[in-house]
Protein backbone atom coordinates (compact mmCIF):
# COMPACT_ATOMS: atom_id res chain seq x y z
CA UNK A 1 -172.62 166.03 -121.44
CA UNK A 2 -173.22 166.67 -117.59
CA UNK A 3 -176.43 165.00 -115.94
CA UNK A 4 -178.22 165.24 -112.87
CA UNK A 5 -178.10 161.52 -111.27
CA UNK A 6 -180.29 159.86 -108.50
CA UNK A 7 -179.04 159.11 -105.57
CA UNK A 8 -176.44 155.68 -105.86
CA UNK A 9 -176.60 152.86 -103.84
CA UNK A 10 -173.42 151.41 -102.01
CA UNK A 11 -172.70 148.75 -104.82
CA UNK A 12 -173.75 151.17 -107.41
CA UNK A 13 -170.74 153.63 -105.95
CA UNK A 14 -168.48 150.36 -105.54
CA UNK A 15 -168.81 148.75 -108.95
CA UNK A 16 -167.96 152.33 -110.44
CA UNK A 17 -165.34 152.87 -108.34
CA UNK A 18 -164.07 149.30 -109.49
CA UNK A 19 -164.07 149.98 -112.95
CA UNK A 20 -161.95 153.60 -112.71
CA UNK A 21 -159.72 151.56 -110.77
CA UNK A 22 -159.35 148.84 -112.90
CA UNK A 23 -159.05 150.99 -116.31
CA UNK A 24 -155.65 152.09 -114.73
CA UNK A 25 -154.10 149.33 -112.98
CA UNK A 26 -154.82 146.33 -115.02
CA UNK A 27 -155.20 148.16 -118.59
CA UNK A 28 -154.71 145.03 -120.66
CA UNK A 29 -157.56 143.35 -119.17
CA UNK A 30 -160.04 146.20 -119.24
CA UNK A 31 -163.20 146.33 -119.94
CA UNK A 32 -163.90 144.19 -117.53
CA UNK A 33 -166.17 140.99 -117.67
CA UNK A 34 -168.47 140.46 -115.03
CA UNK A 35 -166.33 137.79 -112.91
CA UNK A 36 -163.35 140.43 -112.67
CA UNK A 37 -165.83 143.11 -111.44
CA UNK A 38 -167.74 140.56 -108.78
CA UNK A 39 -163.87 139.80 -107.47
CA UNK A 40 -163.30 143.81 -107.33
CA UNK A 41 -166.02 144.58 -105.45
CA UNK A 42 -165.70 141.87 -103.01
CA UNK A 43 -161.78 142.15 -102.47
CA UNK A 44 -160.50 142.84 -99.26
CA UNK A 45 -157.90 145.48 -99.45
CA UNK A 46 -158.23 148.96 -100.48
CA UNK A 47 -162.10 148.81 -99.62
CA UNK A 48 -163.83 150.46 -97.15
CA UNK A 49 -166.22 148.71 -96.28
CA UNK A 50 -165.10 145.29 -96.91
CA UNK A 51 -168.46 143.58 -99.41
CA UNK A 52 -169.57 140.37 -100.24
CA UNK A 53 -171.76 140.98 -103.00
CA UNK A 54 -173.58 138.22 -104.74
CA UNK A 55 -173.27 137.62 -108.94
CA UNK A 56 -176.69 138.46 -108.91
CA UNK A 57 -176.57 141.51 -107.24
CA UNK A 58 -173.64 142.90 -109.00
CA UNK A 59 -175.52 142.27 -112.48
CA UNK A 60 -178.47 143.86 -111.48
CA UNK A 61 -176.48 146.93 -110.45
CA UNK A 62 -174.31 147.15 -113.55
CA UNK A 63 -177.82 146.76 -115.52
CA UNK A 64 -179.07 150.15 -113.57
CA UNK A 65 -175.82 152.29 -114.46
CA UNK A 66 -175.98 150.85 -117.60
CA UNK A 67 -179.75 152.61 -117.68
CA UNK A 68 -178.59 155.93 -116.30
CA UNK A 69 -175.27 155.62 -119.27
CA UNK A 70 -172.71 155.37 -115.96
CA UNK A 71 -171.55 152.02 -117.75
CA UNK A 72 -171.15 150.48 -121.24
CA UNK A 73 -171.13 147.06 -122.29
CA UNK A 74 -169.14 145.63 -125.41
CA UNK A 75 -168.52 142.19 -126.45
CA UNK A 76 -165.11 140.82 -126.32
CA UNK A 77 -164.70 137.42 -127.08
CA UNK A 78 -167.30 134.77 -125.59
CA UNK A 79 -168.40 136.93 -122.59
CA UNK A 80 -169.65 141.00 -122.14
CA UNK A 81 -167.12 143.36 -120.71
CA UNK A 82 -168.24 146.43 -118.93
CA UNK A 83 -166.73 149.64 -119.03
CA UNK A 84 -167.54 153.21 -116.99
CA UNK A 85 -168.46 156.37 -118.97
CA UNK A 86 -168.32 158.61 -115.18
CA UNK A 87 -166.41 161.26 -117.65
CA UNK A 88 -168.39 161.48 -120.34
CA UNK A 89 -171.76 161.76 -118.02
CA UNK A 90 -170.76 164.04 -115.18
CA UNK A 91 -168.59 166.24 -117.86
CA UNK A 92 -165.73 165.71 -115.17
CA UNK A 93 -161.76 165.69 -116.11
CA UNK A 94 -159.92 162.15 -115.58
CA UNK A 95 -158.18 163.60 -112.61
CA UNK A 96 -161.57 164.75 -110.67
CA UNK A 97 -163.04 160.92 -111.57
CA UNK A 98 -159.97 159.68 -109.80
CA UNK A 99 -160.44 161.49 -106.42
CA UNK A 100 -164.24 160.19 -106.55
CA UNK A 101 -163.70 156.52 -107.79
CA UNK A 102 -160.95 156.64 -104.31
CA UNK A 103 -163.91 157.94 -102.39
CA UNK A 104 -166.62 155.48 -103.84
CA UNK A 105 -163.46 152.72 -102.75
CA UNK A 106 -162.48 153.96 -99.38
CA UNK A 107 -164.87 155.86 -97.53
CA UNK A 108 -164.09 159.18 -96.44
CA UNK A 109 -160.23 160.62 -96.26
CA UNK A 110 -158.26 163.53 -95.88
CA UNK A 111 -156.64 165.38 -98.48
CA UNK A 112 -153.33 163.30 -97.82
CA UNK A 113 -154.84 160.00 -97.68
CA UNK A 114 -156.80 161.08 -100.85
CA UNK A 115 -153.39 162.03 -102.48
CA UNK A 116 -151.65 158.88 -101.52
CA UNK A 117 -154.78 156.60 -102.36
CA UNK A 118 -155.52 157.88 -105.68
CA UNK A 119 -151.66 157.38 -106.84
CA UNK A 120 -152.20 154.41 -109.03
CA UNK A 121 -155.00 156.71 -110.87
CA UNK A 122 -153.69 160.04 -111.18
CA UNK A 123 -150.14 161.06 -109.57
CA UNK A 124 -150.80 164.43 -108.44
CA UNK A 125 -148.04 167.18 -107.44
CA UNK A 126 -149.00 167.76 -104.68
CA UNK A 127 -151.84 168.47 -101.71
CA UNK A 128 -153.10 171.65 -102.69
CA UNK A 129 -153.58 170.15 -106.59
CA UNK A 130 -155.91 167.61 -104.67
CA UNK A 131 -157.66 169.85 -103.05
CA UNK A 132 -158.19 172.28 -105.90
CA UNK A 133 -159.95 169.75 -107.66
CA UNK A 134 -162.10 168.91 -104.67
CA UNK A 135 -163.10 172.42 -104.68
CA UNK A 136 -164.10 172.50 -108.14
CA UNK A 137 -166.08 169.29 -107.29
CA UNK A 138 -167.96 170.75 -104.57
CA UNK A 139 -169.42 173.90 -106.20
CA UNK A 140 -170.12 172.87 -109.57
CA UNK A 141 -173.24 174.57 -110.85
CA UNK A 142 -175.05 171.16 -111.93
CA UNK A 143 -174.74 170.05 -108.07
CA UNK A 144 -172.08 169.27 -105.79
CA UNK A 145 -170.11 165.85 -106.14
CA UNK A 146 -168.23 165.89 -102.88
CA UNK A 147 -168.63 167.68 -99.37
CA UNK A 148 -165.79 168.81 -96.94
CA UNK A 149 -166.99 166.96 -93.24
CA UNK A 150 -166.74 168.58 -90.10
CA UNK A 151 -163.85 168.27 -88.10
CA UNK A 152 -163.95 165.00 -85.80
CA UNK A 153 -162.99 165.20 -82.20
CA UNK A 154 -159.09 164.81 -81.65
CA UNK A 155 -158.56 164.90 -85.80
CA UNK A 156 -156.00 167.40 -86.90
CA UNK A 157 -157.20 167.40 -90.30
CA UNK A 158 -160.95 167.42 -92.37
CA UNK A 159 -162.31 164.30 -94.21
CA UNK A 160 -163.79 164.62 -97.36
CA UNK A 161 -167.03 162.42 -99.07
CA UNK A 162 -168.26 162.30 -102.07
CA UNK A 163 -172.41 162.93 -102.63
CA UNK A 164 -173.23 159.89 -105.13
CA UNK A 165 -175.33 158.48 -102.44
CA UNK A 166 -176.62 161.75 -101.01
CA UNK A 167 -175.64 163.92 -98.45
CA UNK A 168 -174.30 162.02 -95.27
CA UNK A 169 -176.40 162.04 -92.27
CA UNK A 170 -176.44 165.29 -90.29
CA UNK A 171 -175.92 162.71 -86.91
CA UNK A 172 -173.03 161.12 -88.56
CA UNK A 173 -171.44 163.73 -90.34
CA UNK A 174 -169.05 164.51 -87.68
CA UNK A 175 -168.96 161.17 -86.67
CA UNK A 176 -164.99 159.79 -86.07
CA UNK A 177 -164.56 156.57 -88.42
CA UNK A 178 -163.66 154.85 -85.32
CA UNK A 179 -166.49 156.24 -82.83
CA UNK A 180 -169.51 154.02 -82.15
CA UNK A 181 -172.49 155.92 -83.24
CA UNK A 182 -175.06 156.89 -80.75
CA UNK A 183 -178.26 155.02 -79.38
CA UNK A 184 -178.95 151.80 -81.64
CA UNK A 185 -178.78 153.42 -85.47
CA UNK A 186 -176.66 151.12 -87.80
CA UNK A 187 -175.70 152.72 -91.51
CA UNK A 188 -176.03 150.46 -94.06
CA UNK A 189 -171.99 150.60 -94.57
CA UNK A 190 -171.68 148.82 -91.37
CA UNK A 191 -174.72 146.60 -91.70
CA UNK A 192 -172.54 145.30 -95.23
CA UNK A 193 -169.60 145.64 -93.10
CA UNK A 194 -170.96 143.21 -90.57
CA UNK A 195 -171.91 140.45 -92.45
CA UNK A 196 -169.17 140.11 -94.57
CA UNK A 197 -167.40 139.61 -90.80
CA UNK A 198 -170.06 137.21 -90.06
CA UNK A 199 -169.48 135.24 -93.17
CA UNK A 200 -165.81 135.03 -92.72
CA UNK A 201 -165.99 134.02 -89.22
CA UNK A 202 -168.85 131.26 -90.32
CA UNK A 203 -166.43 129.73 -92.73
CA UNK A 204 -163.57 129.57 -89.76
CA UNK A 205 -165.91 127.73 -87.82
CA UNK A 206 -166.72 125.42 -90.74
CA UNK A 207 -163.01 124.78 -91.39
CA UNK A 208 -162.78 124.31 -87.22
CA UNK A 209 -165.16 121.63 -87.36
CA UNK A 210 -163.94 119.47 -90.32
CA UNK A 211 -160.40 119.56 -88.66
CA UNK A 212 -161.78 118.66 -85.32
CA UNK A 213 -163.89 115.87 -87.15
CA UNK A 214 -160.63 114.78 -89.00
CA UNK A 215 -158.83 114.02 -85.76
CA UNK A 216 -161.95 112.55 -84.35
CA UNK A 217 -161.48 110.03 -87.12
CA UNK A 218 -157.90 109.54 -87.07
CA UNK A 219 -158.72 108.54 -82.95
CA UNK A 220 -160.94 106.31 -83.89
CA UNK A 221 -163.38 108.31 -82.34
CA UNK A 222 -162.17 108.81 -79.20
């Protein structure tokens, strides 16, 4: 079964990328319920960019995949557990699902950072069996899943995306990771990037003030 799927939204790509993740490196507790795939989105390694996504909006997400058959829900025990059926849709081997779930996770890499990152998913012999399955990916008759970038000033290597969420912006395509992008246009990874920087640096602040209050008290306050 292959299918042709609209364009996915940032959590959409993240909660899949979760669950392909998950199916491999905590087995015994997969499917997952809904608390286990809030605190996968949201965790802050391995992610790129770093989310803060509320229970709401992870539920409503997991209820649209579940409408275009990208997830399946079972009941195990007292609460639903969600699994991904990526394979199954996209007609796609386990190993080519690997490389995209690390590019739904991570952002865009190069062939060796894709090799490296996807480890705990699929141990692959080497670079060139990466990028032989990124090949395949990118001219697959049904429509391409993932897109070589062009080259970014002072990189030695090519980065590669996936297409989930649409082709990346013409302007931003050759855009370094690291470069500030031109005039005043914000993507929405950064926007999601920003306030979940906000948010931690509001609840530093919070934490400064109740200490600061604390010794106020303790001084009688002086």
């Amino acid at each position: 079964m292959t299918t042709t799927l609209p364009a996915l939204s940032l959590l959409e790509t993240r909660v899949l990328g979760v669950l392909v993740e998950k199916q491999h490196t905590v087995a015994d507790t997969y499917p997952l319920t809904l608390n286990a795939l809030i605190s996968g989105c949201n965790q802050k390694t391995s992610r790129d960019p770093v989310l803060s996504a509320t229970d709401t909006e992870v539920q409503s997400t997991v209820d649209r995949l579940k409408s275009l058959s990208l997830i399946v829900e079972s009941s195990g025990g007292r609460v639903m557990r969600y699994a991904h059926n990526v394979e199954r849709v996209l007609g796609l081997p386990s190993q080519a699902v690997a490389l995209l779930a690390t590019l739904m996770l991570r952002g865009p890499q190069t062939l060796g950072e894709l090799r490296i990152n996807s480890d705990r998913l699929h141990r692959f012999a080497d670079i060139s069996a990466v990028d032989a399955f990124l090949q395949e990916l990118a001219v697959r008759a049904s429509g391409a899943l993932v897109a070589e970038l062009p080259r970014s000033p002072g990189s030695r290597e090519n980065r590669w995306t996936h297409l989930l969420s649409g082709a990346p912006p013409p302007d931003t395509a050759s855009a370094d990771r690291s470069a500030p992008l031109a005039g005043d246009v914000v993507t929405l990874t950064e926007i999601a990037a920003l306030k979940a920087n906000m948010r931690h640096l509001e609840e530093e602040l919070e934490a400064l003030q109740r200490t600061v209050a604390n010794l106020r008290s303790e001084l009688g306050g002086t």
